[in-house]
Protein backbone atom coordinates (compact mmCIF):
# COMPACT_ATOMS: atom_id res chain seq x y z
CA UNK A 1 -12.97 20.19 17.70
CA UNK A 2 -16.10 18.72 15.89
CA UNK A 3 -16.53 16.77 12.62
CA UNK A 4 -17.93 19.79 10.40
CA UNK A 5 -14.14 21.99 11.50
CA UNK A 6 -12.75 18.43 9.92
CA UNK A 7 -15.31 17.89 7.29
CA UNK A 8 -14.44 21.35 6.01
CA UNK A 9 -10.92 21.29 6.29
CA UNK A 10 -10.81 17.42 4.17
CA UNK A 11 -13.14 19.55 1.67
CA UNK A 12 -10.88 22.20 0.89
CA UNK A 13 -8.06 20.15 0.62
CA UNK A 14 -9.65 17.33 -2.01
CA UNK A 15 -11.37 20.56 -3.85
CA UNK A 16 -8.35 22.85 -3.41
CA UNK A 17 -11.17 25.94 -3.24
CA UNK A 18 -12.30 27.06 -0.52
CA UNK A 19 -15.65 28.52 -2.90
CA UNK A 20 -16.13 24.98 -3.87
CA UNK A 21 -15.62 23.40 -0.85
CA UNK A 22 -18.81 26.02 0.97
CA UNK A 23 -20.52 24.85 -2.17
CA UNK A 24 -20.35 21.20 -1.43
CA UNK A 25 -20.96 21.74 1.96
CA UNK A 26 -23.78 24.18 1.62
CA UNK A 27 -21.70 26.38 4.39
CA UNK A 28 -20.73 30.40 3.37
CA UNK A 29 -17.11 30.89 2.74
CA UNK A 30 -16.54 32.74 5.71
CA UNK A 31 -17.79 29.61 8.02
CA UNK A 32 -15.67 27.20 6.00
CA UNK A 33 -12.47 29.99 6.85
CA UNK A 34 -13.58 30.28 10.22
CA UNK A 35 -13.77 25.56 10.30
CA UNK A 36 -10.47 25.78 9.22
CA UNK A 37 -9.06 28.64 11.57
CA UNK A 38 -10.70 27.07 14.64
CA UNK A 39 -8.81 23.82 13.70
CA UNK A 40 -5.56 25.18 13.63
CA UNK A 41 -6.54 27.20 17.13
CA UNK A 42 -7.42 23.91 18.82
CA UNK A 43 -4.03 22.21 17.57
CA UNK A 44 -2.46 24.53 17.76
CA UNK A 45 -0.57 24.30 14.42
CA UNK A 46 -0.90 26.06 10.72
CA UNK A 47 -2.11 23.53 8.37
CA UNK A 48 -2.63 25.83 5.24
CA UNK A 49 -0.17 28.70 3.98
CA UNK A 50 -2.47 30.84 2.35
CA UNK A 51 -1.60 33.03 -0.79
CA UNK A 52 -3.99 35.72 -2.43
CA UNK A 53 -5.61 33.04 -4.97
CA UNK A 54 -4.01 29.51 -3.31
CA UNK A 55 -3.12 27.39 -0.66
CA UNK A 56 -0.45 24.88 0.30
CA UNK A 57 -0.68 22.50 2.72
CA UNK A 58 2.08 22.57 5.50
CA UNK A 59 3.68 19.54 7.04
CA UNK A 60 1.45 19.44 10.30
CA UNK A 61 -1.40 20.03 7.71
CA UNK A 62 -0.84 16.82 5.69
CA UNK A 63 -0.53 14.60 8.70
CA UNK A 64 -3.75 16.29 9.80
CA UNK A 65 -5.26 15.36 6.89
CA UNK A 66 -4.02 11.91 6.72
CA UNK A 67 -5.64 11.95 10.73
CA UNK A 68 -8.77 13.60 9.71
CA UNK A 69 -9.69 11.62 6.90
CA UNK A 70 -9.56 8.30 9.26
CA UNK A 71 -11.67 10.10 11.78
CA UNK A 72 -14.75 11.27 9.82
CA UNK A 73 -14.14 7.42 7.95
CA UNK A 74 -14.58 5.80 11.10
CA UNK A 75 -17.68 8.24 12.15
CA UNK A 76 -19.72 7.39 8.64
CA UNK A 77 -18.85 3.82 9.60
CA UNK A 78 -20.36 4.12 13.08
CA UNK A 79 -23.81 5.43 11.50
CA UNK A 80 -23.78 2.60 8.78
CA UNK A 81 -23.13 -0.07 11.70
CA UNK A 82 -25.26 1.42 14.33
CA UNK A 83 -28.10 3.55 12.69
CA UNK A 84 -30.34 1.76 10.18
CA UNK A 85 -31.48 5.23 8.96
CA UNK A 86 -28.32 6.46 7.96
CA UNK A 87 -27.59 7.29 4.64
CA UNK A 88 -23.48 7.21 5.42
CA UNK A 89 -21.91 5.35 2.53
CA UNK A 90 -20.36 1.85 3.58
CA UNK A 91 -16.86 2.47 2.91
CA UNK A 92 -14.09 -0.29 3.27
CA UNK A 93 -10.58 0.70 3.36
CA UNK A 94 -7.45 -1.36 2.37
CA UNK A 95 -4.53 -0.51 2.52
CA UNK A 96 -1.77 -2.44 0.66
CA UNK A 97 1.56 -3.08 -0.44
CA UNK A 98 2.30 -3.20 -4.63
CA UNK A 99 2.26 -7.10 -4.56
CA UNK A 100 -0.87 -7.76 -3.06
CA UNK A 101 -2.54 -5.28 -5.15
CA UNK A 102 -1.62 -6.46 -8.45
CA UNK A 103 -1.53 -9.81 -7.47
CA UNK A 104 -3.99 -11.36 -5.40
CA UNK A 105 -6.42 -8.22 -4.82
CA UNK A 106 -8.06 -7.78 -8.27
CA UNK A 107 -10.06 -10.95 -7.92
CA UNK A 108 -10.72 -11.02 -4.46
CA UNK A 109 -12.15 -7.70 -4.73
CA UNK A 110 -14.01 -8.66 -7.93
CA UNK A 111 -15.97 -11.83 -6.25
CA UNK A 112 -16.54 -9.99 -3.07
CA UNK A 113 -18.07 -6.72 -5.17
CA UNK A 114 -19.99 -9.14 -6.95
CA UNK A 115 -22.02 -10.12 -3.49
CA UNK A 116 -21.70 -6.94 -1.78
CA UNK A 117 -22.65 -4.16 -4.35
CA UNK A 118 -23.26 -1.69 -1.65
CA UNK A 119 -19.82 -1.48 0.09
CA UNK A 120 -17.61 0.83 -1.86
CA UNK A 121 -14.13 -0.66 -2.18
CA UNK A 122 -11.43 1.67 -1.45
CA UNK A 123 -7.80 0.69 -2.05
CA UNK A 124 -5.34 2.99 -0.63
CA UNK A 125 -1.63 2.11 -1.77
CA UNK A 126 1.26 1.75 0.43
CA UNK A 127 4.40 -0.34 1.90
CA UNK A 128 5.07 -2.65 4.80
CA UNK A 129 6.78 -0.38 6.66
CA UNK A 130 4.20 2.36 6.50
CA UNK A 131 1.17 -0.15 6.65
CA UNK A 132 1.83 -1.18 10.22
CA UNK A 133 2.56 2.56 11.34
CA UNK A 134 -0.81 3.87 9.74
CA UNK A 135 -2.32 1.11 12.04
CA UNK A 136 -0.99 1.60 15.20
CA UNK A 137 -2.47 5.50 14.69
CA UNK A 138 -5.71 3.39 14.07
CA UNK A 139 -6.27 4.90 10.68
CA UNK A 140 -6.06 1.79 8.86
CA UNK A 141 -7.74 -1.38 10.10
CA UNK A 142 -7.29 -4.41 7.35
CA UNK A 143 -4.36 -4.08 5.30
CA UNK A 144 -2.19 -6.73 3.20
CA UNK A 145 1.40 -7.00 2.38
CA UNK A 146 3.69 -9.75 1.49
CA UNK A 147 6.43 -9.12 4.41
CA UNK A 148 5.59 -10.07 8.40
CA UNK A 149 6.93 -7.57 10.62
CA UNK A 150 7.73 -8.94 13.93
CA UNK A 151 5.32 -7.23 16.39
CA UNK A 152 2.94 -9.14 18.99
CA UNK A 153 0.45 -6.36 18.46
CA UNK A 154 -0.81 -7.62 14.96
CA UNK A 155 -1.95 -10.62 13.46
CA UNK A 156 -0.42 -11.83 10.10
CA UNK A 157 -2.43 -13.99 8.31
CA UNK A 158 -0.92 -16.18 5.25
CA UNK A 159 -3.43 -16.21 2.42
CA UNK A 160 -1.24 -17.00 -0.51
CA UNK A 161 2.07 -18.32 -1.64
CA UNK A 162 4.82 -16.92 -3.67
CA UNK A 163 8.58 -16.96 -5.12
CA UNK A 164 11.29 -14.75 -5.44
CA UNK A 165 12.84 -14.63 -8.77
CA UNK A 166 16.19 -13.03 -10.84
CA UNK A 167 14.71 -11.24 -14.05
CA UNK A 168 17.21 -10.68 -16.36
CA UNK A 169 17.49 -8.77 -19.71
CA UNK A 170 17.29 -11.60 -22.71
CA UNK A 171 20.39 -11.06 -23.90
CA UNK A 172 24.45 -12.58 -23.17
CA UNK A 173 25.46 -13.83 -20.40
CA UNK A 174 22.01 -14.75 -19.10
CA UNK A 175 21.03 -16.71 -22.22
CA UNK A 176 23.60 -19.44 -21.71
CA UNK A 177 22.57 -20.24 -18.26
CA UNK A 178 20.37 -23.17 -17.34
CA UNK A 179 17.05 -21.73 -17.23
CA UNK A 180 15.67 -24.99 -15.08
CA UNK A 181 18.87 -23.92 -12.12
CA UNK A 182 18.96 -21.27 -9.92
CA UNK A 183 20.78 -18.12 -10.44
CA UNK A 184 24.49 -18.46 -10.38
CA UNK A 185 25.54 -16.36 -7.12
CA UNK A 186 28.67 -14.64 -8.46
CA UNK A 187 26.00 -13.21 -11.10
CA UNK A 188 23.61 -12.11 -8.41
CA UNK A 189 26.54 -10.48 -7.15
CA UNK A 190 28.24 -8.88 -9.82
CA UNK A 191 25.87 -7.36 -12.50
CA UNK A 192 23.50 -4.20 -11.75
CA UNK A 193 20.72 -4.51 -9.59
CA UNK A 194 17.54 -2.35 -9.62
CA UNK A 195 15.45 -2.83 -7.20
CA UNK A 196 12.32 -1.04 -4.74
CA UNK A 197 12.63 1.03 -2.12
CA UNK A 198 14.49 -0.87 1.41
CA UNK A 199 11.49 -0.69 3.00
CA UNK A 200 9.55 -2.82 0.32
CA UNK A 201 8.48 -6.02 1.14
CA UNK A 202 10.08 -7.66 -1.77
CA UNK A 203 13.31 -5.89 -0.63
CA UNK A 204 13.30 -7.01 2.77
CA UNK A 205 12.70 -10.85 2.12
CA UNK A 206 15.52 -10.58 -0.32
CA UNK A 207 17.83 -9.55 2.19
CA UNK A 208 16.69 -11.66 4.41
CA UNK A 209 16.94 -14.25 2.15
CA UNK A 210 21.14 -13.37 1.32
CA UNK A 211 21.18 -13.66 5.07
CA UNK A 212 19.89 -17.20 5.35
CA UNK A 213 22.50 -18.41 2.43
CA UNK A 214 25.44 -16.56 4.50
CA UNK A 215 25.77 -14.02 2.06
CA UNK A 216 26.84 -11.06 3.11
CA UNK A 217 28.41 -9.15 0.36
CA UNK A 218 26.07 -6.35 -0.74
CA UNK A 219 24.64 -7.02 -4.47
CA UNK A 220 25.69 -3.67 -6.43
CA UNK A 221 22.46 -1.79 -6.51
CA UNK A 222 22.74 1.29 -8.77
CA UNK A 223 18.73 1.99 -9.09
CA UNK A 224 15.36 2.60 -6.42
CA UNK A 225 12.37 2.78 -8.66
CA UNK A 226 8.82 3.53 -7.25
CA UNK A 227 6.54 0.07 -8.36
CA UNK A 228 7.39 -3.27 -9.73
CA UNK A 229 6.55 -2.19 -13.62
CA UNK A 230 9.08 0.74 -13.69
CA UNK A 231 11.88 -2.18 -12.67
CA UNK A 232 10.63 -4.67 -15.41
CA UNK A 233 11.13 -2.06 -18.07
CA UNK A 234 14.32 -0.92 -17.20
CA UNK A 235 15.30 -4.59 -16.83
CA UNK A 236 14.18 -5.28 -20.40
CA UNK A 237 15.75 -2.21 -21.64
CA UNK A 238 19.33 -3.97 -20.20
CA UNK A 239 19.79 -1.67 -17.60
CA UNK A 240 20.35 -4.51 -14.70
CA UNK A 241 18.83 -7.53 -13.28
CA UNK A 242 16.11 -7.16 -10.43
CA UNK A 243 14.72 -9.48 -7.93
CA UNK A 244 10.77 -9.70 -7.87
CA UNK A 245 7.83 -11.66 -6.86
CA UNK A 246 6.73 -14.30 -9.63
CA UNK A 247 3.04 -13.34 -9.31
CA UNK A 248 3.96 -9.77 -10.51
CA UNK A 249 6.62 -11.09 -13.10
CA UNK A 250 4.93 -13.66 -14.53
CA UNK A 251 1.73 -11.72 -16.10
CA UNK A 252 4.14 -9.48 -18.17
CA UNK A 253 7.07 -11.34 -19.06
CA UNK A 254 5.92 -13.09 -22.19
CA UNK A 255 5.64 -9.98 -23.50
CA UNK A 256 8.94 -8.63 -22.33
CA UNK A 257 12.27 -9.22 -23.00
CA UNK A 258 13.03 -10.88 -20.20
CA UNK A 259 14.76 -14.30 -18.62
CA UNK A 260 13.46 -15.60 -15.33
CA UNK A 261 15.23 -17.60 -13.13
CA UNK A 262 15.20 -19.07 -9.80
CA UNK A 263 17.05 -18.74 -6.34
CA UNK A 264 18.93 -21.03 -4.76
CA UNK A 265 17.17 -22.53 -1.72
CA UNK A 266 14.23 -20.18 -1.79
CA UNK A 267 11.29 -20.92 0.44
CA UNK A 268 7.77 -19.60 -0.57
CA UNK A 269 7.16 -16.59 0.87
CA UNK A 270 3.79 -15.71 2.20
CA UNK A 271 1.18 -12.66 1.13
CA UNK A 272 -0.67 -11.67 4.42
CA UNK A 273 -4.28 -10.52 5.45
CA UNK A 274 -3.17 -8.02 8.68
CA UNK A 275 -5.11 -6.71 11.96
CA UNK A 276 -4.35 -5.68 15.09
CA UNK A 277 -5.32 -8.17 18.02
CA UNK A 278 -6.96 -5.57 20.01
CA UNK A 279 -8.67 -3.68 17.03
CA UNK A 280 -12.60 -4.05 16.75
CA UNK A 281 -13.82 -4.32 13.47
CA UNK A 282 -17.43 -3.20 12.31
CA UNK A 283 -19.67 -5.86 10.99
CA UNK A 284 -18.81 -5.22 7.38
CA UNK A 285 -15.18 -5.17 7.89
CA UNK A 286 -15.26 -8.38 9.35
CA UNK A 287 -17.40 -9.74 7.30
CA UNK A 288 -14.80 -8.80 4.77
CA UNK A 289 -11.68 -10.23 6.95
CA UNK A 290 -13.50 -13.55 7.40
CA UNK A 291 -14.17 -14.06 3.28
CA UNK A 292 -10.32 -13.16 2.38
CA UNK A 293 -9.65 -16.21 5.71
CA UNK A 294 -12.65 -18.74 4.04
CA UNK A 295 -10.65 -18.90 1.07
CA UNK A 296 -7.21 -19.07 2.10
């Protein structure tokens, strides 16, 4: 295996041609076929289902992607650490849950481009579950989220606070309540509850958080939606009440029809800078890692 059979393959599959893909490359077709081919020799798995005029990627193929793309990454990192020649493109990948990246990313990232115009900022998005698996496989090496998995292997950082808080529609029975008390618990309890996917951080503290009151009935959930915005809409449309982080609610719910309230007892949760302890970063990375710590 060598980096032009993976170059090729990432190529094809970001073009979705394998004409364009020797044109970008500056390779004949037949060598980009033959990239690909030897690849799927060597691993011994198919990664493309070819049709007359298209492709598809197969299962194996789209992890090998996921794979590849890390490995060629980490190779143009190498030359821009190590070779002062090199024309390799600085690249800095992030990977991050929704609540980081709405929240506290946009002006990190803005004052840190503003010093560092020649590392290209690329924000991948994900979840706390799949965040820590992406870096024990070592294809991720600085992520955030705003949930801290229990696992010796990684560091978790705090960098900001945050609350939890009940968004309701603005209509009856949520307009008499007290909007300086917390949300009534039968309420919590009893209405319609859309919410993220279980392995969201935002999910996760909340259940956590039932847990620590010594609740354990389950609230009735009747909706999963993909990102925070999808559940504010549906909540202002009166579809249910949701629980979200006030960082995310409060930029949009002046202009929403929506009541906010608080929880009972909630602690501030914490938004985390994450790393493995054994991971090395290049200079740029943690040049990076220690900026986002400075101004914690």
């Amino acid at each position: 295996m060598n980096f032009s059979q993976l170059q090729s393959f990432i190529t094809v599959v970001q073009l979705h041609s394998f004409s364009k893909a020797a044109d970008q490359l500056h390779f004949s077709q037949s060598t980009i076929t033959s990239h690909i081919s030897e690849l799927e020799k060597e691993l011994g798995q198919q990664l493309l289902v070819r049709s007359t005029r298209n492709f598809q990627l197969t299962e194996a193929g789209m992890s090998c992607y996921s794979f590849a793309v890390a490995v060629v990454s980490r190779k143009n990192a190498l030359l821009c650490e190590y070779n002062k020649n090199s024309q390799a493109q600085k690249i800095l990948r992030i990977v991050t849950s929704s609540l980081p990246v709405h929240s506290y990313l946009p002006k990190i990232l803005t004052e840190y481009h503003s010093t560092h115009a020649d590392v290209f900022l690329k924000v991948v998005p994900s979840d706390s579950y799949t965040i820590a698996e992406a870096m024990k496989e070592h294809q991720v090496h600085i992520a955030f989220c705003g949930y801290e998995a229990k696992n010796k292997n990684y560091i978790y950082t705090p960098i900001a606070k945050d609350q939890l808080i009940v968004i309701t529609p603005d209509s009856e029975p949520f307009r008499s309540l007290d909007p300086e008390a917390p949300f009534p618990e039968e309420l919590l309890l009893s209405q319609p509850m859309i919410c993220r996917a279980p392995i969201s951080g935002t999910r996760l503290e909340f259940e956590k958080y039932l847990v620590s009151q010594e609740i354990y009935a389950k609230p009735i959930v009747i909706c999963e939606m993909p990102d925070t915005f999808s559940i504010i809409n549906c909540v202002s449309e009166g579809m249910g009440i949701a629980v979200l982080s006030s960082f995310e609610v409060q930029q949009v719910a002046a202009k929403k029809k929506l009541l906010c309230f608080s929880l009972k007892n909630f602690p501030d949760r914490s938004l985390y800078v994450v790393k493995q302890k054994r991971d090395r970063l290049l200079s740029y990375e943690r040049e990076f890692y220690d900026y986002v710590l400075e101004r914690v």
